[in-house]
C-alpha atoms as a PDB file:
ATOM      1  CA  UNK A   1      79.676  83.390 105.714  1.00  0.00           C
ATOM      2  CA  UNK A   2      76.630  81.395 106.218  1.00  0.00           C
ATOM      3  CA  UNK A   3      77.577  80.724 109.332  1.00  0.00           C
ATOM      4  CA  UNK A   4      77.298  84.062 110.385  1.00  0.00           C
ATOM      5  CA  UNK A   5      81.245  84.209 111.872  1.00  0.00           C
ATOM      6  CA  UNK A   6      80.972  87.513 112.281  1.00  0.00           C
ATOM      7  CA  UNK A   7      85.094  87.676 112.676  1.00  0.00           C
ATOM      8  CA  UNK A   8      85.559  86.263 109.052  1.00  0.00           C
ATOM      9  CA  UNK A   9      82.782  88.618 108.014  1.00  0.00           C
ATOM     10  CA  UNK A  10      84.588  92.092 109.815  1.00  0.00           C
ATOM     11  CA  UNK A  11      87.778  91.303 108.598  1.00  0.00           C
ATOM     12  CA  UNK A  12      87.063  90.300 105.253  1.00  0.00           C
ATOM     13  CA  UNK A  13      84.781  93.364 104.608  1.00  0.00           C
ATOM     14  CA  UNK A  14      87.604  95.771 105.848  1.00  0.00           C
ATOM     15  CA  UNK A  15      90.193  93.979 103.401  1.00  0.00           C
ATOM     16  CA  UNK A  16      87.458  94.648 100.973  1.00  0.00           C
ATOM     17  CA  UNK A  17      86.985  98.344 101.455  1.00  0.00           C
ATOM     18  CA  UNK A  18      91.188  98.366 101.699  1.00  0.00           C
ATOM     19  CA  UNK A  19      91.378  95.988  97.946  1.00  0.00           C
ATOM     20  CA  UNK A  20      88.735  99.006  96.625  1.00  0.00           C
ATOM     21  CA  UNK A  21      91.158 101.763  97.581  1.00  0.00           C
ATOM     22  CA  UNK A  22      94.013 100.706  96.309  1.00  0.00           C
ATOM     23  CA  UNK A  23      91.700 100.033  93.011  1.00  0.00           C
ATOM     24  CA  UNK A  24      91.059 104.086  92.957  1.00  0.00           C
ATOM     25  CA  UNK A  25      92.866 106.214  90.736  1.00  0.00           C
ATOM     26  CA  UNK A  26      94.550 108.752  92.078  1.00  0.00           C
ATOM     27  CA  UNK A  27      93.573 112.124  91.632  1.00  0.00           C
ATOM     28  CA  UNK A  28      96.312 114.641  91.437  1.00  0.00           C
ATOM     29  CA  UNK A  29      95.950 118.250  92.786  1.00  0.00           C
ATOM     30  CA  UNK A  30      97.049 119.701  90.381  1.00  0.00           C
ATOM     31  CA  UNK A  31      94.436 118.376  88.096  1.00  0.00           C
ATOM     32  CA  UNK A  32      91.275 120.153  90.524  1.00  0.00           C
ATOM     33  CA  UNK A  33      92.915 123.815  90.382  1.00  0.00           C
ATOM     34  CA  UNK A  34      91.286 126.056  87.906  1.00  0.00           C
ATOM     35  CA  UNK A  35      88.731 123.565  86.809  1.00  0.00           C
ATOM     36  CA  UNK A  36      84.643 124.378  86.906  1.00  0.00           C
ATOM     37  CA  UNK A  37      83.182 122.250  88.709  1.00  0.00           C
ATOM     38  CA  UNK A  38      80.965 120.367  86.767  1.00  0.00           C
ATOM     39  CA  UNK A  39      84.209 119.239  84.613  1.00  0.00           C
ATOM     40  CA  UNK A  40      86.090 118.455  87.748  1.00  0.00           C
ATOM     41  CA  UNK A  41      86.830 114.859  88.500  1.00  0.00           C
ATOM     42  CA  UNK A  42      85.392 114.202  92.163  1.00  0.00           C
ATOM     43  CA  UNK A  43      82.420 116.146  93.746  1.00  0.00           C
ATOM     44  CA  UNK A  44      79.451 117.480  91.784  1.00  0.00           C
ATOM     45  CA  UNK A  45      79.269 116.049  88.350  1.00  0.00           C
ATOM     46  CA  UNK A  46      82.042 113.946  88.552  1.00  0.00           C
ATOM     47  CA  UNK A  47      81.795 110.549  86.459  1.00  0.00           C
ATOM     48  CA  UNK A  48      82.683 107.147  87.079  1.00  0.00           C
ATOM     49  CA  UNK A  49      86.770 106.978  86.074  1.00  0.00           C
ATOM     50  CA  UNK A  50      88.428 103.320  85.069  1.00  0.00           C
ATOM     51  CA  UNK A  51      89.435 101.953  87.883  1.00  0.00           C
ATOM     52  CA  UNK A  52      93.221  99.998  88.414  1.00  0.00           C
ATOM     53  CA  UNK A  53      93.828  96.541  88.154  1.00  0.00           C
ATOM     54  CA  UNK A  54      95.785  95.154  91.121  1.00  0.00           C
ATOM     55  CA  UNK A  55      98.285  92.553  90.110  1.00  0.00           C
ATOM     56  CA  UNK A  56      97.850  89.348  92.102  1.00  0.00           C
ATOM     57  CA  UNK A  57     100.914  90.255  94.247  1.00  0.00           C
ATOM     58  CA  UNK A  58      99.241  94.249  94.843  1.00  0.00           C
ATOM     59  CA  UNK A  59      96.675  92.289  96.116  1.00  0.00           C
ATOM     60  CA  UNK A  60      98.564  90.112  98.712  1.00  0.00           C
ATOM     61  CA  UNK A  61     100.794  93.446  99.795  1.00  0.00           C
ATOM     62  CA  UNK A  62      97.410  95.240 100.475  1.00  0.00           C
ATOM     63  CA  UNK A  63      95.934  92.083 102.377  1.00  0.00           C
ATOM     64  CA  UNK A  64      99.432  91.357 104.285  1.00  0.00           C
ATOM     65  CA  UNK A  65      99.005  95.029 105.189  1.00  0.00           C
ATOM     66  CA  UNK A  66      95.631  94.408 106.658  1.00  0.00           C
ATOM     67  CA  UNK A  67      97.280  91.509 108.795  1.00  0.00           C
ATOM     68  CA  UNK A  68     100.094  93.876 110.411  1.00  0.00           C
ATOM     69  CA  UNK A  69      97.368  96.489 110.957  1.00  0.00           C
ATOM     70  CA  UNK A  70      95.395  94.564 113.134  1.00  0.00           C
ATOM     71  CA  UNK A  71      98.481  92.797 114.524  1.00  0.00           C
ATOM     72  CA  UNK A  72      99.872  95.922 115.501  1.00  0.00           C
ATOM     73  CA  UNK A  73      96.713  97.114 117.059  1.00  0.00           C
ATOM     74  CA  UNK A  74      95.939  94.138 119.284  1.00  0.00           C
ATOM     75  CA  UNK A  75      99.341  94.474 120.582  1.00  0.00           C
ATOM     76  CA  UNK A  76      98.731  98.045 121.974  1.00  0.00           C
ATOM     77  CA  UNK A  77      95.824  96.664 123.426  1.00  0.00           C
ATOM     78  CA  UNK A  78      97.794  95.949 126.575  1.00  0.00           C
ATOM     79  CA  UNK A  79      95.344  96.336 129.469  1.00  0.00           C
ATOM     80  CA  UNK A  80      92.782  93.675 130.654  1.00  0.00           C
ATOM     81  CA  UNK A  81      89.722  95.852 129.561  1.00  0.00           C
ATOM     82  CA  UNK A  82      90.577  95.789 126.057  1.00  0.00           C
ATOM     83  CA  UNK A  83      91.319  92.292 125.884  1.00  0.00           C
ATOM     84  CA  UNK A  84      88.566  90.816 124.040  1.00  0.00           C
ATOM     85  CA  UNK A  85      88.453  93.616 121.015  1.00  0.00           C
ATOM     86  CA  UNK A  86      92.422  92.179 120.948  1.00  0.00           C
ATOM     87  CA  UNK A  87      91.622  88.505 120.962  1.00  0.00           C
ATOM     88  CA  UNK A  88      89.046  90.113 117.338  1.00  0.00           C
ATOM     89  CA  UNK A  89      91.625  91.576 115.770  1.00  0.00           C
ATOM     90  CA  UNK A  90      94.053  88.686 116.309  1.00  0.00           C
ATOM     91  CA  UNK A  91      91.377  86.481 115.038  1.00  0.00           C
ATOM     92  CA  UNK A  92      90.693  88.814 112.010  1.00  0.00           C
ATOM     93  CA  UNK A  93      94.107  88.354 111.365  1.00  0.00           C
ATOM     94  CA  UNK A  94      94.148  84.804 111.175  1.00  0.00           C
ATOM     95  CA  UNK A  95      91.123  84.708 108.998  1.00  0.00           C
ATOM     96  CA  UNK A  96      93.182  86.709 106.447  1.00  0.00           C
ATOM     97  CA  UNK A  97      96.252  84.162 106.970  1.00  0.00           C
ATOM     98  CA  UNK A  98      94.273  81.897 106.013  1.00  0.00           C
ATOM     99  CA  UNK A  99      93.443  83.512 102.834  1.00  0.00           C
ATOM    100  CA  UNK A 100      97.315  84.124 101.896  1.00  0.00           C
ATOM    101  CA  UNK A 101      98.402  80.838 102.556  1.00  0.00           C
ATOM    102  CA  UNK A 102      95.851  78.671 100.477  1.00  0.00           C
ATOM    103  CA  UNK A 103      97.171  79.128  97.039  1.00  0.00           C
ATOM    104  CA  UNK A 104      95.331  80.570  94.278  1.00  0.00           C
ATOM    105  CA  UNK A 105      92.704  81.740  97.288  1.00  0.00           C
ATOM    106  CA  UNK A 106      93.613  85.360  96.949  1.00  0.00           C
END
């Protein structure tokens, strides 16, 4: 990171925001219909809810998924104007391989 790679940087704050979602707990719609608001849990005087603790293997399946992603999109980046954000996301993908295949890294 000192280094300023700004690849390592993009990719590993995306994986980041993706490792936070998957912490979330899931709100069910059921649970928002007929509530005030102020008792409802998102919006307006919602509070902070415990979030879920991803098992070491969650947490490989959700960066794995992050690798395919960008896999997937730099191979629809076909034409010769797109090539360089394609050579990023390959790149960005190798950063996170990296990640998966040092053990105990993730």
């Amino acid at each position: 990171m000192r280094a300023r790679d700004k690849v390592a940087v993009s990719a590993l704050r995306a994986t980041l925001g993706a490792l936070d979602n998957a912490e979330a707990v899931p709100v069910g719609e059921a649970a928002l219909r007929g509530v005030a608001i102020e008792e409802a849990p998102v919006g307006a005087g919602a509070t902070e809810a415990v979030r879920q603790e991803l098992s070491e293997s969650r947490v490989e399946d959700v960066v794995r998924a992050e690798v395919a992603e960008r896999l997937d999109a730099a191979a629809q980046l076909t034409s010769p104007a797109h090539a360089d954000r394609a050579a990023q996301l390959r790149a960005e993908a190798a950063v996170l391989l990296r990640f998966l295949d040092e053990p105990g890294s993730v």
